[in-house]
PDB file of N, CA and C in Angstrom:
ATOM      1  N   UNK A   1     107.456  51.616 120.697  1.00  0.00           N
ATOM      2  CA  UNK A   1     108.681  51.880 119.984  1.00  0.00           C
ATOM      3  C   UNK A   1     109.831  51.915 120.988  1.00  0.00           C
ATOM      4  N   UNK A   2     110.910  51.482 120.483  1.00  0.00           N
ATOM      5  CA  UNK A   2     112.311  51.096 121.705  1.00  0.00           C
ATOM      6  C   UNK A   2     112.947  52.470 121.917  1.00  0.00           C
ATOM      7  N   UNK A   3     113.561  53.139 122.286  1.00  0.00           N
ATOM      8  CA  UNK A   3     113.904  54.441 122.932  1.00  0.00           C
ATOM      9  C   UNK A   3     115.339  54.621 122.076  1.00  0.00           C
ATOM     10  N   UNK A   4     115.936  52.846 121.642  1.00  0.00           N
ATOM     11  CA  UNK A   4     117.082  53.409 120.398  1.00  0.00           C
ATOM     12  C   UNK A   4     116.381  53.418 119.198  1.00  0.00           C
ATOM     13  N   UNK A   5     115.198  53.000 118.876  1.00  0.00           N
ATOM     14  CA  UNK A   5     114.432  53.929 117.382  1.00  0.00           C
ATOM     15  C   UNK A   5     114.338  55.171 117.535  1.00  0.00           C
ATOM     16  N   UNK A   6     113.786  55.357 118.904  1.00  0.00           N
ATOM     17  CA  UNK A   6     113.410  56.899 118.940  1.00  0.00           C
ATOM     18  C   UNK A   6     114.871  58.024 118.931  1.00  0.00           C
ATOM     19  N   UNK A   7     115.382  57.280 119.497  1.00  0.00           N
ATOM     20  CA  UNK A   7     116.851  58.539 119.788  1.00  0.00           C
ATOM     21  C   UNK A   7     117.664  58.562 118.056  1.00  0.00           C
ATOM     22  N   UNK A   8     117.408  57.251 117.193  1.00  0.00           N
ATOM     23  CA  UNK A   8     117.866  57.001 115.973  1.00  0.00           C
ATOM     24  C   UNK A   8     117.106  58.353 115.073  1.00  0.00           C
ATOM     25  N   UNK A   9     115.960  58.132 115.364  1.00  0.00           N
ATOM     26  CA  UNK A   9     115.026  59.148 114.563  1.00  0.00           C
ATOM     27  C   UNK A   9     115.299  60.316 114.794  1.00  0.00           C
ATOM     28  N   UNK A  10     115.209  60.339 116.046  1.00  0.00           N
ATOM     29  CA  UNK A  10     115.770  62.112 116.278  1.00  0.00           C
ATOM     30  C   UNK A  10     116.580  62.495 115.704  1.00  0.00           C
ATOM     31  N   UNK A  11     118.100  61.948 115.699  1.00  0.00           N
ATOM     32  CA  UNK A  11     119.188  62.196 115.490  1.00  0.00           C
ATOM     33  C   UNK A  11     118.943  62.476 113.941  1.00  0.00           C
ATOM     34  N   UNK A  12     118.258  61.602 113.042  1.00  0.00           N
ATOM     35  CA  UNK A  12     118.178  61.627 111.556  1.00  0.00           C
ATOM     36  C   UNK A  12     117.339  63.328 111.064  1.00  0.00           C
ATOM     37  N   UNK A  13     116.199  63.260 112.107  1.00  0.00           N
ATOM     38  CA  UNK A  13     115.045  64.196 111.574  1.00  0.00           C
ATOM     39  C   UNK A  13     116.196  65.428 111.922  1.00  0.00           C
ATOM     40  N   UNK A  14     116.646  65.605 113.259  1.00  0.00           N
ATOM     41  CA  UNK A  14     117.707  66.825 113.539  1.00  0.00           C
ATOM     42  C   UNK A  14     118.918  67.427 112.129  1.00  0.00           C
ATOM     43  N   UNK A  15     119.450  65.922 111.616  1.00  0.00           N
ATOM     44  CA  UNK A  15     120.349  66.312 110.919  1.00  0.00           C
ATOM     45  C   UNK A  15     119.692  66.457 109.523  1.00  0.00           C
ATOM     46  N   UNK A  16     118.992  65.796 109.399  1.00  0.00           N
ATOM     47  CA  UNK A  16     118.223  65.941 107.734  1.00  0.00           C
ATOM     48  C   UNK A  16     117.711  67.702 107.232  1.00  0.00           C
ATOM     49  N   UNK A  17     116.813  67.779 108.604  1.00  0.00           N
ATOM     50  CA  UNK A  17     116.153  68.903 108.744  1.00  0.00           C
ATOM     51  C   UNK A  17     116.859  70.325 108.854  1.00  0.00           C
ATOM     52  N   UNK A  18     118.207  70.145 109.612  1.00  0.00           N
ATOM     53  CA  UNK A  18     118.996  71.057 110.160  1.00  0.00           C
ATOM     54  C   UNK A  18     118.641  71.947 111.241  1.00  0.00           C
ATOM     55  N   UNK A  19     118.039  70.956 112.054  1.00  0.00           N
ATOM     56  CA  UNK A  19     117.227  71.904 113.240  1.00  0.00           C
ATOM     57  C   UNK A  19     117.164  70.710 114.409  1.00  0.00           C
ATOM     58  N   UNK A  20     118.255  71.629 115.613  1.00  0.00           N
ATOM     59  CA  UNK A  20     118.765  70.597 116.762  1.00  0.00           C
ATOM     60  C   UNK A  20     117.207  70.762 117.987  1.00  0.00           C
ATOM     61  N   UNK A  21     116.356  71.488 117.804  1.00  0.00           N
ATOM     62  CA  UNK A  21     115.040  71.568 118.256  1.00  0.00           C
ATOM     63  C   UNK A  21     114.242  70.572 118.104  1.00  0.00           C
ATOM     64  N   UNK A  22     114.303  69.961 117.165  1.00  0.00           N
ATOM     65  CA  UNK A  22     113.203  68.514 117.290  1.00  0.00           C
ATOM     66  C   UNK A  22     113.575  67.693 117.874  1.00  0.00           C
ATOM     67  N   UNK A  23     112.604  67.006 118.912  1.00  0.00           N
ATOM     68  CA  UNK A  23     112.555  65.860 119.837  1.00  0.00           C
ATOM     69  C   UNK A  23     111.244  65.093 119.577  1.00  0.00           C
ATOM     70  N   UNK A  24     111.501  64.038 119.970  1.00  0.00           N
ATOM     71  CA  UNK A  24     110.801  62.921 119.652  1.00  0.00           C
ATOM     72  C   UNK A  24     110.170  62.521 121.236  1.00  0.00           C
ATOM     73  N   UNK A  25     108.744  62.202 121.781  1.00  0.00           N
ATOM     74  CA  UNK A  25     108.490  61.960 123.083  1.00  0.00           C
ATOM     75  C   UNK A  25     108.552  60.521 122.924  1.00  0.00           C
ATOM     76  N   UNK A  26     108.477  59.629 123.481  1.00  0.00           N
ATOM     77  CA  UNK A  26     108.197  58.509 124.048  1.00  0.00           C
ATOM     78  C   UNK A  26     106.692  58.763 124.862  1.00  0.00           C
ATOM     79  N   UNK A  27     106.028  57.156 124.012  1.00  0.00           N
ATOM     80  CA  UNK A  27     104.484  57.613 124.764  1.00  0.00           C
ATOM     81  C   UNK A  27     104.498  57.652 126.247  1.00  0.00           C
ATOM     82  N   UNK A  28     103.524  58.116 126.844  1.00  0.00           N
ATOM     83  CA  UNK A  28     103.411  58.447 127.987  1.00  0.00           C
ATOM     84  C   UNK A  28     102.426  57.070 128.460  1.00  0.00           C
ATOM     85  N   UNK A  29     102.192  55.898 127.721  1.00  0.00           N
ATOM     86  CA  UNK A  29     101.349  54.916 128.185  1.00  0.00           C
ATOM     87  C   UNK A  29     101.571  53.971 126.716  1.00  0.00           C
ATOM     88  N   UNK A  30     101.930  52.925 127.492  1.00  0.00           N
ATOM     89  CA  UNK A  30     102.170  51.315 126.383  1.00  0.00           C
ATOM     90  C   UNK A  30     100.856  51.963 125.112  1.00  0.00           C
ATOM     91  N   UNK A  31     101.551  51.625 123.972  1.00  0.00           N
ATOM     92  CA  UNK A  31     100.868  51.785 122.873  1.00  0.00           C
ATOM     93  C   UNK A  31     100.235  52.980 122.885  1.00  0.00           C
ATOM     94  N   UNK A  32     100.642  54.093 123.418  1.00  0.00           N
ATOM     95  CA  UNK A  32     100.218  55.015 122.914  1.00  0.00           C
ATOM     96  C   UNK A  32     101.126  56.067 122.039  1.00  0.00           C
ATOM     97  N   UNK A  33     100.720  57.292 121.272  1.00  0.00           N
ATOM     98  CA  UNK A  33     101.327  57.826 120.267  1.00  0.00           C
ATOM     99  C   UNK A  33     102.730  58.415 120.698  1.00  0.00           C
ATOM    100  N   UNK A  34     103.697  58.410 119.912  1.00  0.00           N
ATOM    101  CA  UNK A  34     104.973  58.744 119.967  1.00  0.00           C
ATOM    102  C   UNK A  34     105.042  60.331 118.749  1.00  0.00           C
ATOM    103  N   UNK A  35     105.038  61.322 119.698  1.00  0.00           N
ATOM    104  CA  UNK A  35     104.977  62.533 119.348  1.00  0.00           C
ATOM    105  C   UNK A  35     106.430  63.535 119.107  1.00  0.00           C
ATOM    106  N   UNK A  36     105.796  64.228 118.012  1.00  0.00           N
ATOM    107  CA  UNK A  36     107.331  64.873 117.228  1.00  0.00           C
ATOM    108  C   UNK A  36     107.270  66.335 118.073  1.00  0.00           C
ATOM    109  N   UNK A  37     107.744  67.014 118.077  1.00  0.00           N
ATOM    110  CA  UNK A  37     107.627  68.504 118.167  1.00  0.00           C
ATOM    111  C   UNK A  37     108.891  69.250 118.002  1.00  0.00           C
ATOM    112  N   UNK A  38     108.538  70.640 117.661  1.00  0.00           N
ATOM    113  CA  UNK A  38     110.163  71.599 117.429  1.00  0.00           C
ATOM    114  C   UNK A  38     109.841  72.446 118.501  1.00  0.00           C
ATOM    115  N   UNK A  39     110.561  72.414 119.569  1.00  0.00           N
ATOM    116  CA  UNK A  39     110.857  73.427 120.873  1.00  0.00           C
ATOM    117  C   UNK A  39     109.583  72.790 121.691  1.00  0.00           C
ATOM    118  N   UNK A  40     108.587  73.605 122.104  1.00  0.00           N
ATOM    119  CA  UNK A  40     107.261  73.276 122.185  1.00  0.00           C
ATOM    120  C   UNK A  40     105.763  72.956 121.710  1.00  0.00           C
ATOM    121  N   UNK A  41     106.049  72.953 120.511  1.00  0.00           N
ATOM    122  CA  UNK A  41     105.124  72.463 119.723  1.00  0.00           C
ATOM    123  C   UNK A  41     104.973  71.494 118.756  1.00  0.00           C
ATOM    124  N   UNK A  42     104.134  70.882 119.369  1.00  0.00           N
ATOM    125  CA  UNK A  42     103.638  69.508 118.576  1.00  0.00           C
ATOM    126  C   UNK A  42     103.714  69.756 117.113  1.00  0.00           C
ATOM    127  N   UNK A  43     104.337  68.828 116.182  1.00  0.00           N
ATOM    128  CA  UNK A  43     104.188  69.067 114.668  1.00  0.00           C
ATOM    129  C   UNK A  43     103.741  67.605 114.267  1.00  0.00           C
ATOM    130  N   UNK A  44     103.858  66.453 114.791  1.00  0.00           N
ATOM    131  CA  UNK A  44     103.267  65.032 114.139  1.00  0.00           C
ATOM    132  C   UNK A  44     103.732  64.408 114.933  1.00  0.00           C
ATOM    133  N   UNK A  45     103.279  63.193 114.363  1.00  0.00           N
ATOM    134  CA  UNK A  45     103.647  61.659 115.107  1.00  0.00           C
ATOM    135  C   UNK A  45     104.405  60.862 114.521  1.00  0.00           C
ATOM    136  N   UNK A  46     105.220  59.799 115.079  1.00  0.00           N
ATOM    137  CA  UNK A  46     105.780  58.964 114.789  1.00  0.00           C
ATOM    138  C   UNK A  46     105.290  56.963 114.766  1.00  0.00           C
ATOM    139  N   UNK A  47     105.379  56.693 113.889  1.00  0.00           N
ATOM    140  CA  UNK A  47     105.411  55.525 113.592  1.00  0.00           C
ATOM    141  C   UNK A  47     106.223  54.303 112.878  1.00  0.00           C
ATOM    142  N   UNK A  48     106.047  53.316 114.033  1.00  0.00           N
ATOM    143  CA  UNK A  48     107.306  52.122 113.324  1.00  0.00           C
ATOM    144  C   UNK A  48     106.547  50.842 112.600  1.00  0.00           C
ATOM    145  N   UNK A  49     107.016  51.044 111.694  1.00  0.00           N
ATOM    146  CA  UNK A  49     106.569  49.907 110.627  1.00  0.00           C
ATOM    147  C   UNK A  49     107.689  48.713 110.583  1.00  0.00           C
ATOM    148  N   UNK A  50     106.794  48.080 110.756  1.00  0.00           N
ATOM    149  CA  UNK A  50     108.062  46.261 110.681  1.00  0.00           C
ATOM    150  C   UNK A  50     107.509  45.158 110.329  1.00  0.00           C
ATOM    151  N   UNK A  51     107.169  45.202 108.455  1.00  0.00           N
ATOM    152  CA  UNK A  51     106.567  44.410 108.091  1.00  0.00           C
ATOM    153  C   UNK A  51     107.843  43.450 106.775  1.00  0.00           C
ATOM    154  N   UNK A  52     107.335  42.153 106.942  1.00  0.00           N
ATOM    155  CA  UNK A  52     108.206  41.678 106.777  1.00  0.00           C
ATOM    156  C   UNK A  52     110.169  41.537 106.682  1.00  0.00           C
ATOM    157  N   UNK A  53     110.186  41.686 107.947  1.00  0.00           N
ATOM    158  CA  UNK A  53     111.438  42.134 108.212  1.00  0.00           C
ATOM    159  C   UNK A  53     112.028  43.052 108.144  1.00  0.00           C
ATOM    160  N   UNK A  54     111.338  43.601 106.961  1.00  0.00           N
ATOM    161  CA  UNK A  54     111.877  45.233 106.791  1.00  0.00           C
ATOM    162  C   UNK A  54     111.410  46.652 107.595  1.00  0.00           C
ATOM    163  N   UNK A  55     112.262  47.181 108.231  1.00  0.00           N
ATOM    164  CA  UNK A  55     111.646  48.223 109.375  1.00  0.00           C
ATOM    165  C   UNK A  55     111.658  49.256 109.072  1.00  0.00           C
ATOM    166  N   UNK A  56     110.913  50.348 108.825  1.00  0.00           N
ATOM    167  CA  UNK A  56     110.713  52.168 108.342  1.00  0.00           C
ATOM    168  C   UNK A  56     109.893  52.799 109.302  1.00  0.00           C
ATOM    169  N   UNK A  57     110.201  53.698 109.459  1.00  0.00           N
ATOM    170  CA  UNK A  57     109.328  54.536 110.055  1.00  0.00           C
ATOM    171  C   UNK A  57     108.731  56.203 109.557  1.00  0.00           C
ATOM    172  N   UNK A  58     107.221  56.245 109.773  1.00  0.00           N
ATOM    173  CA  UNK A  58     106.397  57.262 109.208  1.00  0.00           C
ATOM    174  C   UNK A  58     106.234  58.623 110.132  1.00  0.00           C
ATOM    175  N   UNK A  59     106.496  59.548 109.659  1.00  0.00           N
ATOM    176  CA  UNK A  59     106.742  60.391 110.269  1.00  0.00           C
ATOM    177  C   UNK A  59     104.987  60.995 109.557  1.00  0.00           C
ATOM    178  N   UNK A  60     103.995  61.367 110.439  1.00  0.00           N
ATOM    179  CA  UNK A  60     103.221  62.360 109.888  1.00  0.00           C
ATOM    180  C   UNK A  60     103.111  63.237 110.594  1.00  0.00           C
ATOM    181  N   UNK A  61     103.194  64.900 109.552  1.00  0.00           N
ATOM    182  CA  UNK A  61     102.529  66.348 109.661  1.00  0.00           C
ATOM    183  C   UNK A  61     101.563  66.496 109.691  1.00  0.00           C
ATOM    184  N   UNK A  62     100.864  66.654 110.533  1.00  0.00           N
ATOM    185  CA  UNK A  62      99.263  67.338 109.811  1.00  0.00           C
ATOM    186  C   UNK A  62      99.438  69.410 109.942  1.00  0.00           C
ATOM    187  N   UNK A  63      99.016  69.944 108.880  1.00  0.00           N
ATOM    188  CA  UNK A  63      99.157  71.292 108.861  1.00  0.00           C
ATOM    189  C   UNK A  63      97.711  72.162 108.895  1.00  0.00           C
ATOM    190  N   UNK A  64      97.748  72.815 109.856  1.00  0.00           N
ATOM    191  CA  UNK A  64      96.118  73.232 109.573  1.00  0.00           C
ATOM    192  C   UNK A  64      95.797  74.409 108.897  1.00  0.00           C
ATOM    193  N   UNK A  65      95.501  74.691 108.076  1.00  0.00           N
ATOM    194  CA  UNK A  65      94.700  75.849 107.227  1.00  0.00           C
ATOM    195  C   UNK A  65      95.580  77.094 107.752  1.00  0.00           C
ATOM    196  N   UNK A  66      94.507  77.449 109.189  1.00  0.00           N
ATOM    197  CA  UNK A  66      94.968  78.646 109.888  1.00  0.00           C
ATOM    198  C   UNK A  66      96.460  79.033 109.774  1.00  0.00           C
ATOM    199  N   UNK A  67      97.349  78.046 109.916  1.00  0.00           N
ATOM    200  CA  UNK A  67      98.442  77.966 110.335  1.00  0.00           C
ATOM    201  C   UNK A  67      99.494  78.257 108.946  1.00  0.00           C
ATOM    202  N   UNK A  68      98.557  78.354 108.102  1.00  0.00           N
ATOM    203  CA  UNK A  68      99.614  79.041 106.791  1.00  0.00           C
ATOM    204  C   UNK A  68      99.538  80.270 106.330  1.00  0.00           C
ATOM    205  N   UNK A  69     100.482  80.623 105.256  1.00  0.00           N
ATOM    206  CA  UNK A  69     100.133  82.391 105.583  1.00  0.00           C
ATOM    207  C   UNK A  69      99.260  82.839 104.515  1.00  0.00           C
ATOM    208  N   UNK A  70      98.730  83.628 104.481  1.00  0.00           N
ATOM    209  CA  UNK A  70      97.497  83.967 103.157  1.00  0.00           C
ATOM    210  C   UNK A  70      97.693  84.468 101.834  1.00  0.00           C
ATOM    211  N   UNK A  71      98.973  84.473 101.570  1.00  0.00           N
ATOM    212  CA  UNK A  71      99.700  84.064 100.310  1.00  0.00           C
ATOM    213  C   UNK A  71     100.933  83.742 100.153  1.00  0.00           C
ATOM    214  N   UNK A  72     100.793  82.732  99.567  1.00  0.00           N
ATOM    215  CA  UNK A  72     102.526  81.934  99.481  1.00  0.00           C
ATOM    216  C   UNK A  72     103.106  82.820  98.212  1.00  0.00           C
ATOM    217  N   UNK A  73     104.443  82.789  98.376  1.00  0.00           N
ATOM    218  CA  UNK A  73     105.439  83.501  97.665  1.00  0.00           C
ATOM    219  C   UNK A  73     106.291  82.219  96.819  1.00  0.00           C
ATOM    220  N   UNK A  74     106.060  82.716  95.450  1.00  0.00           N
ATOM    221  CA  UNK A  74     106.525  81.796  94.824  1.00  0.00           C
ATOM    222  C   UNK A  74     107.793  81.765  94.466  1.00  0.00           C
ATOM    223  N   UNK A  75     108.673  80.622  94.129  1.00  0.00           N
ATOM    224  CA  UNK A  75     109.610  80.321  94.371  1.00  0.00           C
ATOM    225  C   UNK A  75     110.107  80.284  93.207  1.00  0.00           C
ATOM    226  N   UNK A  76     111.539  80.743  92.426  1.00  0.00           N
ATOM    227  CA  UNK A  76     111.749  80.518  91.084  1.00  0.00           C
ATOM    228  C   UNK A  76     113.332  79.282  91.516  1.00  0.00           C
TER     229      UNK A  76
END
């Protein structure tokens, strides 16, 4: 991925999200994963899709079990 997708993305996920803490890494080795995180912690990966001309990119979360709280509060 080119480093102006990545700085594009940031800038979007920062302002969408409202949180100037997310950064985007650049892999650390050709073809390898392009990682999200808020401050220090990893939250997903990034991916660029560029199929037929048209270019998007996939942002995935993975959330683990542990990591939620043991009852959600519902929302009206």
């Amino acid at each position: 991925m080119k480093e102006t997708d990545i700085a594009r993305v940031q800038a979007y996920l920062r302002a969408t999200l409202g949180n100037t803490r997310i950064f985007i890494d650049p892999p650390t080795r050709k073809g390898g994963a392009v990682e999200v995180r808020i401050g220090d912690e990893f939250v997903g990966t990034l991916d660029r899709d560029d199929e037929d001309g048209e270019v998007s990119f996939i942002f995935t979360m993975s959330i683990l079990d542990e990591d939620l709280p043991k009852v959600a509060i519902a929302r009206k």
